[in-house]
C-alpha atoms as a PDB file:
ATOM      1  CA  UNK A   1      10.879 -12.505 -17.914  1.00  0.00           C
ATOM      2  CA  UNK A   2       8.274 -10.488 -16.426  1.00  0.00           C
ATOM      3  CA  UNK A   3       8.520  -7.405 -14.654  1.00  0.00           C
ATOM      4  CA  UNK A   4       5.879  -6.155 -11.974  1.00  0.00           C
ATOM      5  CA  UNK A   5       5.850  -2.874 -10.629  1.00  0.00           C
ATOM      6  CA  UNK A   6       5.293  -3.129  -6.963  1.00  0.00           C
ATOM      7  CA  UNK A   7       3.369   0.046  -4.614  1.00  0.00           C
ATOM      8  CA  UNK A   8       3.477  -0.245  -1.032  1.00  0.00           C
ATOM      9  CA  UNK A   9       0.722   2.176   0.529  1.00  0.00           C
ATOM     10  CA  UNK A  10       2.242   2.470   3.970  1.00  0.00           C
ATOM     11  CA  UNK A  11       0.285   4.120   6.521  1.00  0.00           C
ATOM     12  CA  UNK A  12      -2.583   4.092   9.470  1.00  0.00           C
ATOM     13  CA  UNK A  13      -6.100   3.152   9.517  1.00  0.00           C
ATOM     14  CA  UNK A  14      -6.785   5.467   6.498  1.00  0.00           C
ATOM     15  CA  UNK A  15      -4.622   2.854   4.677  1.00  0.00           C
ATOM     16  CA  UNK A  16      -5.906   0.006   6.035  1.00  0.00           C
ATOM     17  CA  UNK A  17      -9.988   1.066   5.830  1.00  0.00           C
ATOM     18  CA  UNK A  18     -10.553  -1.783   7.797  1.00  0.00           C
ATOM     19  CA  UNK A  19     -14.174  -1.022   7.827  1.00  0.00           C
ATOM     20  CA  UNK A  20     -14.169  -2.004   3.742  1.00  0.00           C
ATOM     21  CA  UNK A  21     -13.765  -5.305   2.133  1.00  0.00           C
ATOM     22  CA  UNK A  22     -10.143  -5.699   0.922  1.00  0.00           C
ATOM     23  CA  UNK A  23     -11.942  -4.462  -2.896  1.00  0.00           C
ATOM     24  CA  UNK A  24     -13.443  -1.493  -1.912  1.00  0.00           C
ATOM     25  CA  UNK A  25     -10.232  -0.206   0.070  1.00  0.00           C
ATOM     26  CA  UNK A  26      -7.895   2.897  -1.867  1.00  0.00           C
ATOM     27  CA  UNK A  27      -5.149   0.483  -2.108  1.00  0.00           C
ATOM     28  CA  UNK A  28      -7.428  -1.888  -4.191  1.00  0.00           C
ATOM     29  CA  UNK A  29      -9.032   0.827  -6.302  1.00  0.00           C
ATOM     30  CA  UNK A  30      -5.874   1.966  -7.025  1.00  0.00           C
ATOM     31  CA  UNK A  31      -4.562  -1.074  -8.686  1.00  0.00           C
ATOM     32  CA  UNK A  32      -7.819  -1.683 -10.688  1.00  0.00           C
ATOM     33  CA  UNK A  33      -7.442   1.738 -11.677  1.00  0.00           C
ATOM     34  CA  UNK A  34      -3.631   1.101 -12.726  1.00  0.00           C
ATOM     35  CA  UNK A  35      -4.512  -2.316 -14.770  1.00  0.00           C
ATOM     36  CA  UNK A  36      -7.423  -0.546 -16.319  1.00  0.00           C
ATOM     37  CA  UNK A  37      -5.019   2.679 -17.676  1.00  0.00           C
ATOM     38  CA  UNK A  38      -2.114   0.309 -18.325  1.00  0.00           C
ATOM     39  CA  UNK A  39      -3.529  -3.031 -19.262  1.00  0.00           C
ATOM     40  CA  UNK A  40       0.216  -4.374 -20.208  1.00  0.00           C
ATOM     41  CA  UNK A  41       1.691  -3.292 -16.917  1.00  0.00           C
ATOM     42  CA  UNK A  42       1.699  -5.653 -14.364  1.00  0.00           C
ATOM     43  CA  UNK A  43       1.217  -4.000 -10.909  1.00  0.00           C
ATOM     44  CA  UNK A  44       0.761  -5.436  -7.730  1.00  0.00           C
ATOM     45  CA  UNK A  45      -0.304  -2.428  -4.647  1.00  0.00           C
ATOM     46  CA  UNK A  46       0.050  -3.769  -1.097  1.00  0.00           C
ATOM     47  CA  UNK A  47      -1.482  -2.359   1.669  1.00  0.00           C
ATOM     48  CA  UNK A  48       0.345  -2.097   4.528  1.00  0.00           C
ATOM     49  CA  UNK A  49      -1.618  -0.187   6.696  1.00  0.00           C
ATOM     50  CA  UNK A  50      -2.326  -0.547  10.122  1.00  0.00           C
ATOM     51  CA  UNK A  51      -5.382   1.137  12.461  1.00  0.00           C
ATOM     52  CA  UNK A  52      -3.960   3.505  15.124  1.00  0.00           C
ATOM     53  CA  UNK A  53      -0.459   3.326  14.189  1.00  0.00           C
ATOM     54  CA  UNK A  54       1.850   6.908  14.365  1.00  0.00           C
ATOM     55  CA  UNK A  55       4.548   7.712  11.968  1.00  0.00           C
ATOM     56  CA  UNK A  56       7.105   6.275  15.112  1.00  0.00           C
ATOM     57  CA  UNK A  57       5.430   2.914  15.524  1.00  0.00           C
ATOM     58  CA  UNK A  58       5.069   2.548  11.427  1.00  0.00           C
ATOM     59  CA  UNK A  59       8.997   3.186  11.292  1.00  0.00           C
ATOM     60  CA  UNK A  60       9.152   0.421  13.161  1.00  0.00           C
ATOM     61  CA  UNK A  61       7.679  -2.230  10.962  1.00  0.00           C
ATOM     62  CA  UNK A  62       9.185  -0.573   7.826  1.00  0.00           C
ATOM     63  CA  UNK A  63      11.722  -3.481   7.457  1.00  0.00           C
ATOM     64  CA  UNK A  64       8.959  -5.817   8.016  1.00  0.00           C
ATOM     65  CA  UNK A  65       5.820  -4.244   5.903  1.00  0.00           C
ATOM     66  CA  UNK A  66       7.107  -2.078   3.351  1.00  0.00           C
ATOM     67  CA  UNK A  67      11.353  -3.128   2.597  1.00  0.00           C
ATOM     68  CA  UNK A  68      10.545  -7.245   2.284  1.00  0.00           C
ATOM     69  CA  UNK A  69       8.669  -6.167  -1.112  1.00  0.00           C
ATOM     70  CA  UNK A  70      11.458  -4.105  -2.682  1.00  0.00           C
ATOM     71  CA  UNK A  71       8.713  -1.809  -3.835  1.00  0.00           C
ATOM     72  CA  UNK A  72       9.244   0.295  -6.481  1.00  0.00           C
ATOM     73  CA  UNK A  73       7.397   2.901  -5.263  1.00  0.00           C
ATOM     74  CA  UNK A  74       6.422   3.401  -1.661  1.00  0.00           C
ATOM     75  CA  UNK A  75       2.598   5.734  -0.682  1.00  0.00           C
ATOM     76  CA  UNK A  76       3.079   6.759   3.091  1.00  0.00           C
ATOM     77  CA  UNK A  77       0.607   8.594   4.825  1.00  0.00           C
ATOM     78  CA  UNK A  78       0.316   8.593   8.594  1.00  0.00           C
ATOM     79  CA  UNK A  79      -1.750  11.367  10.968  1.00  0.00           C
ATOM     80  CA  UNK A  80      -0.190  13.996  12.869  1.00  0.00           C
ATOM     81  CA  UNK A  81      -0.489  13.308  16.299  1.00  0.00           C
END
């Protein structure tokens, strides 16, 4: 059996960094930085962020972006408005 260790960075259009390819985006760095310290651990980071969104309209995808994954640890970072 094999066991990944799932991150969902949840958050607003600093998450998302639509303006960089999917690679060059934190949530992609971070997991090449993860594999490269931890070759043996398997970890997957989504990104689940989405341009313009407030901490009120991410609560309402939660379920939908961030719960569906069972992550095991969840990165959330929204503006103040």
């Amino acid at each position: 059996m094999s066991f990944t260790f799932t991150i969902v960075a949840f958050g607003d259009s600093m998450t998302e960094c639509k303006a960089l390819a999917p690679s060059a985006r934190w949530p992609g760095l971070l997991q090449r930085r993860l594999t490269r310290a931890r070759p043996r651990l398997r970890c997957e980071v989504i990104n689940a962020g989405a341009g313009g969104n407030t901490s009120r309209e991410g609560l309402s995808r939660l379920e939908r972006d961030v719960l569906r994954y069972l992550p095991d640890l969840t990165l959330v970072q929204f503006r103040r408005q």
